[in-house]
Protein backbone atom coordinates (compact mmCIF):
# COMPACT_ATOMS: atom_id res chain seq x y z
CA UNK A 1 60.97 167.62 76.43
CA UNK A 2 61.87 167.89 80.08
CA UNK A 3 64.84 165.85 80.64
CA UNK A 4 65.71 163.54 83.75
CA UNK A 5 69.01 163.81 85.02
CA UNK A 6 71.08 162.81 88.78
CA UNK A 7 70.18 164.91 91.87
CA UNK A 8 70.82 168.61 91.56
CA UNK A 9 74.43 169.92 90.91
CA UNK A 10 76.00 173.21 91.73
CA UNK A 11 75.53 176.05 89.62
CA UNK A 12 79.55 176.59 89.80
CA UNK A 13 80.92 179.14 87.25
CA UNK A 14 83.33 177.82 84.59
CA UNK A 15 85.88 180.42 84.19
CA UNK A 16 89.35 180.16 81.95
CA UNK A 17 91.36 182.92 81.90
CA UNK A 18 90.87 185.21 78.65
CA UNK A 19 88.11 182.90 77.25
CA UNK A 20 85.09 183.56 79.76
CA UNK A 21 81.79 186.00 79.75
CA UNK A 22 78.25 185.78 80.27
CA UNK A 23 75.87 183.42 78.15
CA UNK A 24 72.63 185.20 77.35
CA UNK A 25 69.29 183.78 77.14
CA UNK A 26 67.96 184.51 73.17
CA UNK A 27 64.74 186.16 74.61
CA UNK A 28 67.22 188.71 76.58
CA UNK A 29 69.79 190.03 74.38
CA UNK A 30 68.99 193.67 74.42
CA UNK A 31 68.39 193.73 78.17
CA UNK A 32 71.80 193.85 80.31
CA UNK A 33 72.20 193.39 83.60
CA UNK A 34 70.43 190.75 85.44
CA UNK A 35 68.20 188.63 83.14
CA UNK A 36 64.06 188.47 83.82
CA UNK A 37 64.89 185.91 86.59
CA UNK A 38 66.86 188.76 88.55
CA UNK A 39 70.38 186.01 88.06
CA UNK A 40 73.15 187.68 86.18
CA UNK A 41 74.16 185.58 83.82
CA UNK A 42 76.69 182.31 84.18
CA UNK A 43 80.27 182.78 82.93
CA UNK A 44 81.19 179.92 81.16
CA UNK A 45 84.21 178.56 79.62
CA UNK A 46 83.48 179.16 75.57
CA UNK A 47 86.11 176.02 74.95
CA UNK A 48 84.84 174.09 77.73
CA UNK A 49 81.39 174.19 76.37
CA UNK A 50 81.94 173.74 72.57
CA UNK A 51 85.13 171.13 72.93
CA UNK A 52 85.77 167.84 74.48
CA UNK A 53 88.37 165.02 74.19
CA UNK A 54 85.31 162.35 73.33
CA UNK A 55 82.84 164.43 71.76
CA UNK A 56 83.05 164.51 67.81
CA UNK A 57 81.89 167.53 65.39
CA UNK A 58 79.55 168.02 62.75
CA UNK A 59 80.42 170.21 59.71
CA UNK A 60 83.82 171.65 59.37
CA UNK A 61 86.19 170.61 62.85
CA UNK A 62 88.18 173.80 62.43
CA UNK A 63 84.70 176.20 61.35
CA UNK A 64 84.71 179.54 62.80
CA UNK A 65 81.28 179.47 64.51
CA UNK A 66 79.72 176.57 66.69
CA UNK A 67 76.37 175.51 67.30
CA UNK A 68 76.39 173.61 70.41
CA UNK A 69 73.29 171.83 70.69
CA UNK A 70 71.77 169.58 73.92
CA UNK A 71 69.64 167.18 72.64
CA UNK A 72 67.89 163.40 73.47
CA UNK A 73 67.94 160.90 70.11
CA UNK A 74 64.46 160.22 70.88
CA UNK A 75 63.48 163.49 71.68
CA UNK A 76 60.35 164.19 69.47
CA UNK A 77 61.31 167.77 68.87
CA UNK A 78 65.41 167.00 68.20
CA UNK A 79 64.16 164.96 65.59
CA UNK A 80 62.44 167.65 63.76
CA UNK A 81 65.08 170.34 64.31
CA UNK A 82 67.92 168.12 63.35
CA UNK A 83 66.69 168.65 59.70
CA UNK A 84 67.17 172.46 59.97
CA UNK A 85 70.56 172.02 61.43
CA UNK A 86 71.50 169.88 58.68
CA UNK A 87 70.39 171.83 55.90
CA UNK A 88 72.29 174.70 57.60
CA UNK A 89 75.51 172.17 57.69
CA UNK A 90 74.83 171.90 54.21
CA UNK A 91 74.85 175.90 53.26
CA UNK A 92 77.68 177.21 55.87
CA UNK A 93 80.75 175.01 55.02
CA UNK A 94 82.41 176.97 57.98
CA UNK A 95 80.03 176.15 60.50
CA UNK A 96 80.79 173.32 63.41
CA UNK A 97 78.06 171.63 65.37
CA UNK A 98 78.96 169.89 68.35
CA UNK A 99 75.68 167.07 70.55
CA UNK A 100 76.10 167.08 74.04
CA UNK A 101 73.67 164.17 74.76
CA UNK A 102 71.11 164.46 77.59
CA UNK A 103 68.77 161.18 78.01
CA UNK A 104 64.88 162.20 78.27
CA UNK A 105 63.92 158.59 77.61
CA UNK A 106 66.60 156.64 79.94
CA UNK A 107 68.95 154.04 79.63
CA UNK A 108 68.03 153.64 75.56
CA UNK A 109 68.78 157.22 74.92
CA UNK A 110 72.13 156.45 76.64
CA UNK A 111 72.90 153.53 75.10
CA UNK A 112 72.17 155.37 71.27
CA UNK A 113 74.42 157.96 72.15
CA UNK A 114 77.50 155.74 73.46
CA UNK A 115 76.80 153.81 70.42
CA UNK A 116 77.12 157.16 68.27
CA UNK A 117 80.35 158.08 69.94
CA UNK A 118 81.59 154.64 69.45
CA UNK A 119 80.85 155.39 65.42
CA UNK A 120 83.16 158.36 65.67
CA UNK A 121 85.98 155.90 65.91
CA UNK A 122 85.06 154.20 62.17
CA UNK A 123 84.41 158.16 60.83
CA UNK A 124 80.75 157.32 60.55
CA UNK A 125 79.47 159.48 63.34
CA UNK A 126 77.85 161.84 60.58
CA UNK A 127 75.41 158.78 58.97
CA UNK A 128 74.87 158.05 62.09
CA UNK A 129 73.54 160.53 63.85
CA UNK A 130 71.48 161.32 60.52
CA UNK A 131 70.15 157.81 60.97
CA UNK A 132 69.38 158.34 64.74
CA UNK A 133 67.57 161.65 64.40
CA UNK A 134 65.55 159.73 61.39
CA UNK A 135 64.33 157.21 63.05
CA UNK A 136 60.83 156.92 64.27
CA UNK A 137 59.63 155.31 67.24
CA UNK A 138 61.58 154.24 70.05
CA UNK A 139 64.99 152.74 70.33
CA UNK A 140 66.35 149.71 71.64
CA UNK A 141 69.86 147.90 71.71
CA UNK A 142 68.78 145.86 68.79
CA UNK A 143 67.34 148.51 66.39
CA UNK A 144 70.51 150.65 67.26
CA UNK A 145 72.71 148.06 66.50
CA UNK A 146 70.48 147.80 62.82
CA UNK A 147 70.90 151.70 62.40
CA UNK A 148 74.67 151.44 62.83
CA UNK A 149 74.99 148.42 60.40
CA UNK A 150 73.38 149.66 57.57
CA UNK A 151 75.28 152.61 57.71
CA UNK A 152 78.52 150.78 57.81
CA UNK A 153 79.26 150.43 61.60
CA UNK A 154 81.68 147.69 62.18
CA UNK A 155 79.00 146.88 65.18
CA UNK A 156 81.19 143.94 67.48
CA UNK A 157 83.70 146.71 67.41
CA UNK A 158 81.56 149.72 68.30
CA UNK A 159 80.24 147.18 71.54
CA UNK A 160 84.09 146.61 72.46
CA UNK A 161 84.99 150.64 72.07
CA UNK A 162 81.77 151.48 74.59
CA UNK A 163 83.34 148.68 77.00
CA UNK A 164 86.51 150.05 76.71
CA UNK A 165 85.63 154.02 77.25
CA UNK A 166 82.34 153.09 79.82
CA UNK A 167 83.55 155.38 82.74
CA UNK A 168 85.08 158.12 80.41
CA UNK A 169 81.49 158.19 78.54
CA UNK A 170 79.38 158.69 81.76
CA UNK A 171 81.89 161.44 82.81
CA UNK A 172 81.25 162.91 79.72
CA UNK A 173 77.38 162.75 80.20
CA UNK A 174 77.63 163.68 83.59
CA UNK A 175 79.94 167.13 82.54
CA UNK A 176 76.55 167.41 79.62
CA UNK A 177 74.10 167.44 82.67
CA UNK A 178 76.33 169.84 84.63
CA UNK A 179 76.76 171.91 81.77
CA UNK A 180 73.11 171.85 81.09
CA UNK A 181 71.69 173.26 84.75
CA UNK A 182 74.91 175.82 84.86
CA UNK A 183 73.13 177.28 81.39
CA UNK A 184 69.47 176.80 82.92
CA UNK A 185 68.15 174.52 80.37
CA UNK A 186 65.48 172.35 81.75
CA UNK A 187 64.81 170.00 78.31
CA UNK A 188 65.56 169.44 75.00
CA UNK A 189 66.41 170.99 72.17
CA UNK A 190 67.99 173.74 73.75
CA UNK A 191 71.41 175.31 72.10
CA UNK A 192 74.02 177.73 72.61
CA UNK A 193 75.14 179.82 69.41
CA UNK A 194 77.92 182.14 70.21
CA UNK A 195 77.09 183.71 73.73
CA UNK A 196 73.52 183.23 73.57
CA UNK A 197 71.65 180.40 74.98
CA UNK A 198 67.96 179.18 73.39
CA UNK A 199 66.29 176.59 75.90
CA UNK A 200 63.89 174.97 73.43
CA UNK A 201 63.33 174.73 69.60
CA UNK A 202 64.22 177.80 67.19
CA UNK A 203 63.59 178.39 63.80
CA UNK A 204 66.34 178.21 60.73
CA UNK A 205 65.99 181.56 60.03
CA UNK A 206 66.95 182.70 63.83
CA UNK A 207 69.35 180.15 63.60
CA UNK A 208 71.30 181.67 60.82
CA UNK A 209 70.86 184.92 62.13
CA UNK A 210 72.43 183.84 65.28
CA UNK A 211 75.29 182.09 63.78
CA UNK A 212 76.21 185.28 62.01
CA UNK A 213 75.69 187.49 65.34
CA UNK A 214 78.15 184.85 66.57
CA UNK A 215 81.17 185.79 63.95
CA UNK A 216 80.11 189.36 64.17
CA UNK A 217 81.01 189.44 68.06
CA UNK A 218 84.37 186.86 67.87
CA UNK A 219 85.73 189.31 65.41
CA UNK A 220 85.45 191.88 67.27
CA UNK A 221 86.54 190.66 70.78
């Protein structure tokens, strides 16, 4: 799904001293050099990308290999690959996953991710972004606010979190839609695993096989 976003933002590099190179496109790996586009590749900040103050993990915090993955709760196509991620969750106990929310479908998207962050804070992000991804049809405020309940979300305090955090959230989505263009991903799903970057849905299998390509190349840096 193409994904809606403010007006255009500069395609700035991201650079951190000893923790920067170039982020491939999957389809591109064996070609070096400029990619089929003619752009080199954006250097990115590894940490900046796969860490933030607000956003929680999936899996194992400390894991040794991260799945960063852009995605829209009501994204047709998150929805289906969510179940692949989990089951990989549920096979790798050293993997980490981190959501860096993007809002295809508006202001409800938005809402059901600051309502997912806001579960964080009562360690029930997990259930709830299980319960998000589940769901089908659309969201609204009220069948969010259902979601979080039955899966334990103390909801009046959820509500007064969001209020609290409202300008630090939109940062954070803003830095997800900057992050998003810099990488040259124009919808959702679309991932980054290790140093390569997959704009659009990918198999388990590929998955995996990326994950481990991942570990391969931080060992050996």
């Amino acid at each position: 799904m193409l994904f809606t976003s403010p007006p255009p933002l500069s395609r700035r590099a991201l650079l951190v001293a000893g923790a920067a190179w170039p982020f491939i496109p999957a389809t591109a790996q064996h070609a070096p050099g400029p990619n089929a586009q003619g752009a080199q590749p954006q250097r990115l900040s590894l940490h900046e990308l796969t860490h933030d103050a607000l956003l929680p993990t999936l899996g194992n915090p400390q894991g040794d290999a991260t799945i960063v993955k852009f995605s829209d709760f009501q994204c047709a196509y998150c929805k289906r690959s969510y179940a692949s991620l989990q089951t990989l969750l549920e096979q790798d106990a050293k993997l980490r996953v981190v959501i860096r929310d993007l809002f295809v479908y508006g202001e409800s998207s938005r809402h059901a991710a600051r309502m997912a962050l806001a579960s964080a804070q009562q360690g029930r992000y997990a259930q709830v972004v299980k319960a998000l991804f589940s769901h089908s049809g659309r969201l609204n405020e009220e069948r969010v606010e259902a979601l979080l309940t039955a899966q334990g979300v103390n909801v009046p305090a959820a509500n007064q979190w969001v209020a609290s955090q409202r300008d630090r959230l939109d940062a954070l989505f803003d830095r997800n839609v900057e992050l998003a263009r810099t990488l040259g991903f124009r919808g959702t799903p679309s991932y980054v695993i290790g140093r390569v970057t997959v704009p659009g849905g990918i198999p388990q299998d590929k998955m995996r096989e990326l994950v481990a390509q991942a570990r391969t190349e931080l060992a050996a840096r």
